[in-house]
C-alpha atoms as a PDB file:
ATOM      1  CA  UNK A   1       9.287   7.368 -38.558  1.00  0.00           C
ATOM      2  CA  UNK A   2       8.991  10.333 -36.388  1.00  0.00           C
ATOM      3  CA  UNK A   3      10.886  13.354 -37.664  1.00  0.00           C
ATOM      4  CA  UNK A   4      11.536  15.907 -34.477  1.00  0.00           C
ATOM      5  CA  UNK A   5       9.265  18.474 -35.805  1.00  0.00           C
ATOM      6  CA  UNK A   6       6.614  15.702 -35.354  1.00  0.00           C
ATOM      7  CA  UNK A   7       7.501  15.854 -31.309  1.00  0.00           C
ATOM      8  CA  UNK A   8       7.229  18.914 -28.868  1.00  0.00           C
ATOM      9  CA  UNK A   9       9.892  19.640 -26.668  1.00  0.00           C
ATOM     10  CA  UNK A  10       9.721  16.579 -24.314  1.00  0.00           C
ATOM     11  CA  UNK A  11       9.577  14.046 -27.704  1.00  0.00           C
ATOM     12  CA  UNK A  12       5.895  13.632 -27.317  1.00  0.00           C
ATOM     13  CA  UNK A  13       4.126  13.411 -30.279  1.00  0.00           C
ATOM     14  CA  UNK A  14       2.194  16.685 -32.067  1.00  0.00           C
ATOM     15  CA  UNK A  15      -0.092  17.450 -34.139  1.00  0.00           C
ATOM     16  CA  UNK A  16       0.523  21.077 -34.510  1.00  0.00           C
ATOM     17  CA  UNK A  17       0.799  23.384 -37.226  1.00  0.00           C
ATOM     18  CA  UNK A  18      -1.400  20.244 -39.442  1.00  0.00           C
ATOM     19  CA  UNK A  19      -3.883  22.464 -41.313  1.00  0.00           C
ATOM     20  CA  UNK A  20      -7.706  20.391 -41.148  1.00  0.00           C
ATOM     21  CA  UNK A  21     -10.810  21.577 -43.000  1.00  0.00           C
ATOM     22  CA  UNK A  22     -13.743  22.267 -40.293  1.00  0.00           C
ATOM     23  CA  UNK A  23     -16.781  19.919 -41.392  1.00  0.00           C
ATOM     24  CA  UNK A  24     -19.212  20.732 -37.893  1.00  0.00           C
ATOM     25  CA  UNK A  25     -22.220  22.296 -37.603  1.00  0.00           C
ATOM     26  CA  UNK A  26     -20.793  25.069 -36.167  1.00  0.00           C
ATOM     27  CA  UNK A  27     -18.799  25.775 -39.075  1.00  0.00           C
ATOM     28  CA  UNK A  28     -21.819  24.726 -41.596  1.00  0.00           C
ATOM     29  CA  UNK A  29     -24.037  28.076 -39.094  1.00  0.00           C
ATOM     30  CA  UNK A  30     -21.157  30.386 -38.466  1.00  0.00           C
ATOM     31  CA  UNK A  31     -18.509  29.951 -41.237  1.00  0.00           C
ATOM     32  CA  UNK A  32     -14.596  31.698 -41.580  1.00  0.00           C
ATOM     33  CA  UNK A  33     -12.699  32.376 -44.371  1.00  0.00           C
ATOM     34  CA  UNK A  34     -12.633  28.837 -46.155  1.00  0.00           C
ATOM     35  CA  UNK A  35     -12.958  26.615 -42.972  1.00  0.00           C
ATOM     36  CA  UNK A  36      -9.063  25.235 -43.044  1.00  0.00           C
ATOM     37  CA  UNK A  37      -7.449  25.680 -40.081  1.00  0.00           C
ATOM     38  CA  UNK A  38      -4.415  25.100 -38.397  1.00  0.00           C
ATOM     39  CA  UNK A  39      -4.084  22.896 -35.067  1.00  0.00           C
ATOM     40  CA  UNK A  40      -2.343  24.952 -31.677  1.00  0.00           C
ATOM     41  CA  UNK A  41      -1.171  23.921 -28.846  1.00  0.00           C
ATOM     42  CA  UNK A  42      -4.165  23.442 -26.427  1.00  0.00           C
ATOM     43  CA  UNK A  43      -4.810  24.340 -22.901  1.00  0.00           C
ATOM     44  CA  UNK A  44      -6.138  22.783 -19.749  1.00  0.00           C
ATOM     45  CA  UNK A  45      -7.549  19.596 -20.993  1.00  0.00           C
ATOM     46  CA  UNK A  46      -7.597  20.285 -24.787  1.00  0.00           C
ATOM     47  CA  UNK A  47      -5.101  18.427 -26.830  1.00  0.00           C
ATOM     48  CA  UNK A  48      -5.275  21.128 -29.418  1.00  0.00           C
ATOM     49  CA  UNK A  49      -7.159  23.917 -30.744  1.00  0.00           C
ATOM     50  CA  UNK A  50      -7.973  25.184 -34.030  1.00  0.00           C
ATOM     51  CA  UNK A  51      -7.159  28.387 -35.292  1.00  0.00           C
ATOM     52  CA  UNK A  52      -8.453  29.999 -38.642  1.00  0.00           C
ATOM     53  CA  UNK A  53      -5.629  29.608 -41.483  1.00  0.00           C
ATOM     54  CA  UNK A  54      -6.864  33.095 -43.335  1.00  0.00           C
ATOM     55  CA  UNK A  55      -7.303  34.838 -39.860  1.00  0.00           C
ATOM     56  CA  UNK A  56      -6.299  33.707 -36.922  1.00  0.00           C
ATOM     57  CA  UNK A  57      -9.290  33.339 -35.187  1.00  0.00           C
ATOM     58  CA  UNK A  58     -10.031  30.647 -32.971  1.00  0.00           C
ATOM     59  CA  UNK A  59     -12.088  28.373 -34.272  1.00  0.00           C
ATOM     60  CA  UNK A  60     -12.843  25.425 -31.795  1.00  0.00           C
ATOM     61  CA  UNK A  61     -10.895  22.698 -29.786  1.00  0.00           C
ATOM     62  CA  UNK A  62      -9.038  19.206 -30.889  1.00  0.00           C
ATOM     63  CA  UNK A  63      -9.976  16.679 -28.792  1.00  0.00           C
ATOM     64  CA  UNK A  64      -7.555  13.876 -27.905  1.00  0.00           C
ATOM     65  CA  UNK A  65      -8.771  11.553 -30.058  1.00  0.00           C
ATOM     66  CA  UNK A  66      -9.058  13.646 -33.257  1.00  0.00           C
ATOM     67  CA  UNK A  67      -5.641  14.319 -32.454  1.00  0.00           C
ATOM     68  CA  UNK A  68      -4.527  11.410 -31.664  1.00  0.00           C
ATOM     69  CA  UNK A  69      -6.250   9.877 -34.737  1.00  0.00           C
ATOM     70  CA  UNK A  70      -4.143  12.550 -37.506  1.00  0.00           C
ATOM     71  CA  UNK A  71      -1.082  11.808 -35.079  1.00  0.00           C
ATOM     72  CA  UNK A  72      -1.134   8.357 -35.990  1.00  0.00           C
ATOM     73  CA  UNK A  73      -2.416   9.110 -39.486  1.00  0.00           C
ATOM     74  CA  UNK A  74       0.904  11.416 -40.249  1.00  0.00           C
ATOM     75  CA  UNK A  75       3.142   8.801 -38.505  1.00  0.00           C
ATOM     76  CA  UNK A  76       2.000   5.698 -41.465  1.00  0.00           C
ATOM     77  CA  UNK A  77       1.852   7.709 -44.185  1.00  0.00           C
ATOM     78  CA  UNK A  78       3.578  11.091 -43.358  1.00  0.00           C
ATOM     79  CA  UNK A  79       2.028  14.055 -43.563  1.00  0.00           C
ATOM     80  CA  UNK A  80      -1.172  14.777 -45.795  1.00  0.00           C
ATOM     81  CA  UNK A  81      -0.882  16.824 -48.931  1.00  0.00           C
ATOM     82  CA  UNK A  82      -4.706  18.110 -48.357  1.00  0.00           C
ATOM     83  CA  UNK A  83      -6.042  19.303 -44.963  1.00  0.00           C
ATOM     84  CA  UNK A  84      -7.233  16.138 -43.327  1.00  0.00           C
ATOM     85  CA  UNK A  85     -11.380  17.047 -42.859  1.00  0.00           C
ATOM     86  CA  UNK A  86     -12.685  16.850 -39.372  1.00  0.00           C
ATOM     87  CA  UNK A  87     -15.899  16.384 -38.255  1.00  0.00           C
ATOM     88  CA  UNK A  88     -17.921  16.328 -35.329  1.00  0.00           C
ATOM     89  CA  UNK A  89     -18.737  13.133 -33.777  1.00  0.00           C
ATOM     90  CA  UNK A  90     -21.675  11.835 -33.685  1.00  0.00           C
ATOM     91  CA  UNK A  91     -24.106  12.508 -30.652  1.00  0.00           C
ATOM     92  CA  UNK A  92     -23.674  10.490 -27.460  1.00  0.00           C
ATOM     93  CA  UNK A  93     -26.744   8.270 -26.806  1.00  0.00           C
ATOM     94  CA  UNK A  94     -27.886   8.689 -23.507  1.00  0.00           C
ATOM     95  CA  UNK A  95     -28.074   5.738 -20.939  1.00  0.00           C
ATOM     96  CA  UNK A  96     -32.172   6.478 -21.483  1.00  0.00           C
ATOM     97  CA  UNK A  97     -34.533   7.490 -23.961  1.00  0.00           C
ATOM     98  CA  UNK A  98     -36.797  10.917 -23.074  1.00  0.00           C
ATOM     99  CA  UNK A  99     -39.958  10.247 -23.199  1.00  0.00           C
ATOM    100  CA  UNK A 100     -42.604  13.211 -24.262  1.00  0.00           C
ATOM    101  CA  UNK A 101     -43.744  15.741 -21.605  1.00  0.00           C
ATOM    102  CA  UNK A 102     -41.295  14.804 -19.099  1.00  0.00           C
ATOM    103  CA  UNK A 103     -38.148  16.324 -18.055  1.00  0.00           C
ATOM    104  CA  UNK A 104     -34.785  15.603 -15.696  1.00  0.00           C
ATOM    105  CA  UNK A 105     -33.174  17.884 -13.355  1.00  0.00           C
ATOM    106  CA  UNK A 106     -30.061  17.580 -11.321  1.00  0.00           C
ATOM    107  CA  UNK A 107     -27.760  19.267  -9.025  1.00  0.00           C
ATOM    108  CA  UNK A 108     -25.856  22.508 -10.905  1.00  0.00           C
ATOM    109  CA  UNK A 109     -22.259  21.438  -9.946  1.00  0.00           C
ATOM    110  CA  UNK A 110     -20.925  24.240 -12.278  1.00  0.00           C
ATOM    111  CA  UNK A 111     -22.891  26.951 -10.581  1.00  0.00           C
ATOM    112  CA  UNK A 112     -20.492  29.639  -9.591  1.00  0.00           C
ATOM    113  CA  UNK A 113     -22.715  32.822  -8.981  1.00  0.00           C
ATOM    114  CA  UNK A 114     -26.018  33.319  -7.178  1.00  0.00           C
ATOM    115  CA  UNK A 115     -28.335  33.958  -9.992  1.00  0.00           C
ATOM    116  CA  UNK A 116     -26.706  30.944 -11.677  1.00  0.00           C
ATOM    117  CA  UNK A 117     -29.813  27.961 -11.529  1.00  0.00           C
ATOM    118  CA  UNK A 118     -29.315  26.104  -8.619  1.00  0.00           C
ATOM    119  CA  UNK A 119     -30.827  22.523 -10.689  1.00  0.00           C
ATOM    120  CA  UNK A 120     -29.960  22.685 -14.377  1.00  0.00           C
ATOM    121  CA  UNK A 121     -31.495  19.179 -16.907  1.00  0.00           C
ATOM    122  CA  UNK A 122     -33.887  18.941 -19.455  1.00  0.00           C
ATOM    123  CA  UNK A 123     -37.255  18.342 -21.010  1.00  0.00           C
ATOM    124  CA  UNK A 124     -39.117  16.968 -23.717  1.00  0.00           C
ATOM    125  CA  UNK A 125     -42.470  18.727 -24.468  1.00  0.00           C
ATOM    126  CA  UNK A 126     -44.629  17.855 -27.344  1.00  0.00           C
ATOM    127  CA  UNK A 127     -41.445  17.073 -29.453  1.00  0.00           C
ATOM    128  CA  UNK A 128     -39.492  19.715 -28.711  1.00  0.00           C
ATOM    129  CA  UNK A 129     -36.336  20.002 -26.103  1.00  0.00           C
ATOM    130  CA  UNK A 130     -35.949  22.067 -23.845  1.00  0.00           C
ATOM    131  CA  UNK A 131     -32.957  23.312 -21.111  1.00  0.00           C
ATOM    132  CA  UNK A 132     -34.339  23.514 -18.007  1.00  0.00           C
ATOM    133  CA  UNK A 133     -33.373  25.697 -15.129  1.00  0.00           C
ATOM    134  CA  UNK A 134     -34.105  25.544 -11.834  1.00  0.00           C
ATOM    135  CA  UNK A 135     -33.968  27.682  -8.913  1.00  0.00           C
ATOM    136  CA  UNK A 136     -35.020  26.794  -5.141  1.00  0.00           C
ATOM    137  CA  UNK A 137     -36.646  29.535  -3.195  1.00  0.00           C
ATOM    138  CA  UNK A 138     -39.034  29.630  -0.124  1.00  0.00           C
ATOM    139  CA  UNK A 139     -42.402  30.239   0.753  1.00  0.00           C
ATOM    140  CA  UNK A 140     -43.373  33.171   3.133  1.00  0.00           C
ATOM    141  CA  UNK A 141     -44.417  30.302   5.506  1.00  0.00           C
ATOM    142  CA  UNK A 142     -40.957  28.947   4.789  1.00  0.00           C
ATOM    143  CA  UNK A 143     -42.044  26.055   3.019  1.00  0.00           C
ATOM    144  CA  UNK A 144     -39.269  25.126  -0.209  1.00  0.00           C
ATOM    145  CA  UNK A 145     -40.287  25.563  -4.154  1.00  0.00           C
ATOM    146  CA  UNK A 146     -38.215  24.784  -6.899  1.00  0.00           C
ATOM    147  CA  UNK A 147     -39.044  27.568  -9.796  1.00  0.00           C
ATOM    148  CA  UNK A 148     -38.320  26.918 -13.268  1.00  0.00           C
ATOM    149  CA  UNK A 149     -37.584  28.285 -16.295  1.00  0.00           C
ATOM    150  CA  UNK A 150     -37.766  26.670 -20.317  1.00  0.00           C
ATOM    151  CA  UNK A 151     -35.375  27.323 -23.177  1.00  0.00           C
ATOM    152  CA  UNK A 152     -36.001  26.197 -26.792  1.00  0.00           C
ATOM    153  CA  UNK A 153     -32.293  23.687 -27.105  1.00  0.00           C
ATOM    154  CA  UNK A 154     -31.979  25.126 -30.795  1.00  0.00           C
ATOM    155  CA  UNK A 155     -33.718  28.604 -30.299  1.00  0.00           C
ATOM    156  CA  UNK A 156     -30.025  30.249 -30.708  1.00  0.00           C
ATOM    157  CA  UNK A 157     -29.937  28.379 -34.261  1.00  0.00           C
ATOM    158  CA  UNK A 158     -33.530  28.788 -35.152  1.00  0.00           C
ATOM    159  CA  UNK A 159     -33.890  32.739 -34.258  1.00  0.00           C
ATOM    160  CA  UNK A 160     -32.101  35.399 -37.172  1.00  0.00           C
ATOM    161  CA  UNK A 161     -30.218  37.816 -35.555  1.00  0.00           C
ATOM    162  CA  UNK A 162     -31.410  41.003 -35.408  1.00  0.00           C
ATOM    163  CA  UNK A 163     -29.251  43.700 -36.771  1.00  0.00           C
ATOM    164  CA  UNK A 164     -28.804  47.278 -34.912  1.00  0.00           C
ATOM    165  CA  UNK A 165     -30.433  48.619 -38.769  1.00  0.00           C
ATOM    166  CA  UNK A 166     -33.941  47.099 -38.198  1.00  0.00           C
ATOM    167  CA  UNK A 167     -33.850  49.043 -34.989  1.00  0.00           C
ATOM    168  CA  UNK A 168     -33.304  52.551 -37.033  1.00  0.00           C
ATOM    169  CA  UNK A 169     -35.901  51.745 -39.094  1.00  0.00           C
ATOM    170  CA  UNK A 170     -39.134  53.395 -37.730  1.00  0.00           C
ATOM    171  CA  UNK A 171     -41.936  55.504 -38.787  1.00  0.00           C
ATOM    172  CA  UNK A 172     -41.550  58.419 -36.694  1.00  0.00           C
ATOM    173  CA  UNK A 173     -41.337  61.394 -38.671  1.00  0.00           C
ATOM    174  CA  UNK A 174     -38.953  64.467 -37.508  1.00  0.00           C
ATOM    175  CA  UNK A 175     -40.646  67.502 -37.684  1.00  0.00           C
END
């Protein structure tokens, strides 16, 4: 049964204030405090989102179904006495498999600026994946080019940071 704190304002079932524990690769790479959070109200098309329980911080975004899933998980058996864990879901397989040393590009529907890529896809070289970019320019003849740029899909995981110390430390003597 339903109790009204289960229900937002117009009696539609909630899922907020439930504290989960984060199990994502995000929050394996960039941890906070002890990964239990607490589910918000979302916005726009998120059914939730999830803030840090020691901090506050935001921490990511409940889809429908997860929420719909500890919705209906609270309403059978009431609610949990452990945060319930949450993990990502698995990776989407695409309608086709990329084959090595070729790439896809479409039409950047999200471009919003004029340095923003004009074709945005991606590539598979030699095992590794790539984002590609792609802007079209013209010739001095006026003839159209498409030029293109690579990025590494994991290079933001696979690089360290760099902290502002290494930068102090140099070899240049003061005199």
């Amino acid at each position: 049964m339903i109790r009204a704190a289960d229900t937002d304002l117009f009696g539609n079932p909630t899922a907020v204030g439930i504290k989960v524990k984060l199990d994502r690769d995000i929050d394996r790479a960039k941890p906070c405090c002890d990964s239990i959070a607490v589910i918000y109200p979302g916005k726009a098309q998120h059914a939730g989102e999830f803030r840090c329980a020691g901090c506050g911080s935001h921490r990511g975004w409940c889809s429908h179904a997860t929420r719909n899933f500890i919705f209906s998980t609270v309403w059978r058996w009431g609610a949990p006495d452990a945060p319930v864990t949450v993990r990502q879901s698995q990776e989407k397989t695409m309608a086709f498999e990329q084959k090595n040393f070729s790439g896809s590009v479409f039409v950047n529907d999200r471009k919003t600026e004029d340095r923003h890529p004009d074709r945005t896809g991606c590539a598979l070289i030699d095992g590794v994946e790539y984002w590609v970019s792609g802007w079209l320019h013209k010739t001095k003849k006026g003839q159209p080019y498409l030029s293109l740029s690579f990025k590494q899909k994991n290079a933001d995981i696979a690089r360290p940071k760099k902290s502002r110390t290494d930068d102090l430390d140099d070899q240049i003597p003061f005199s």
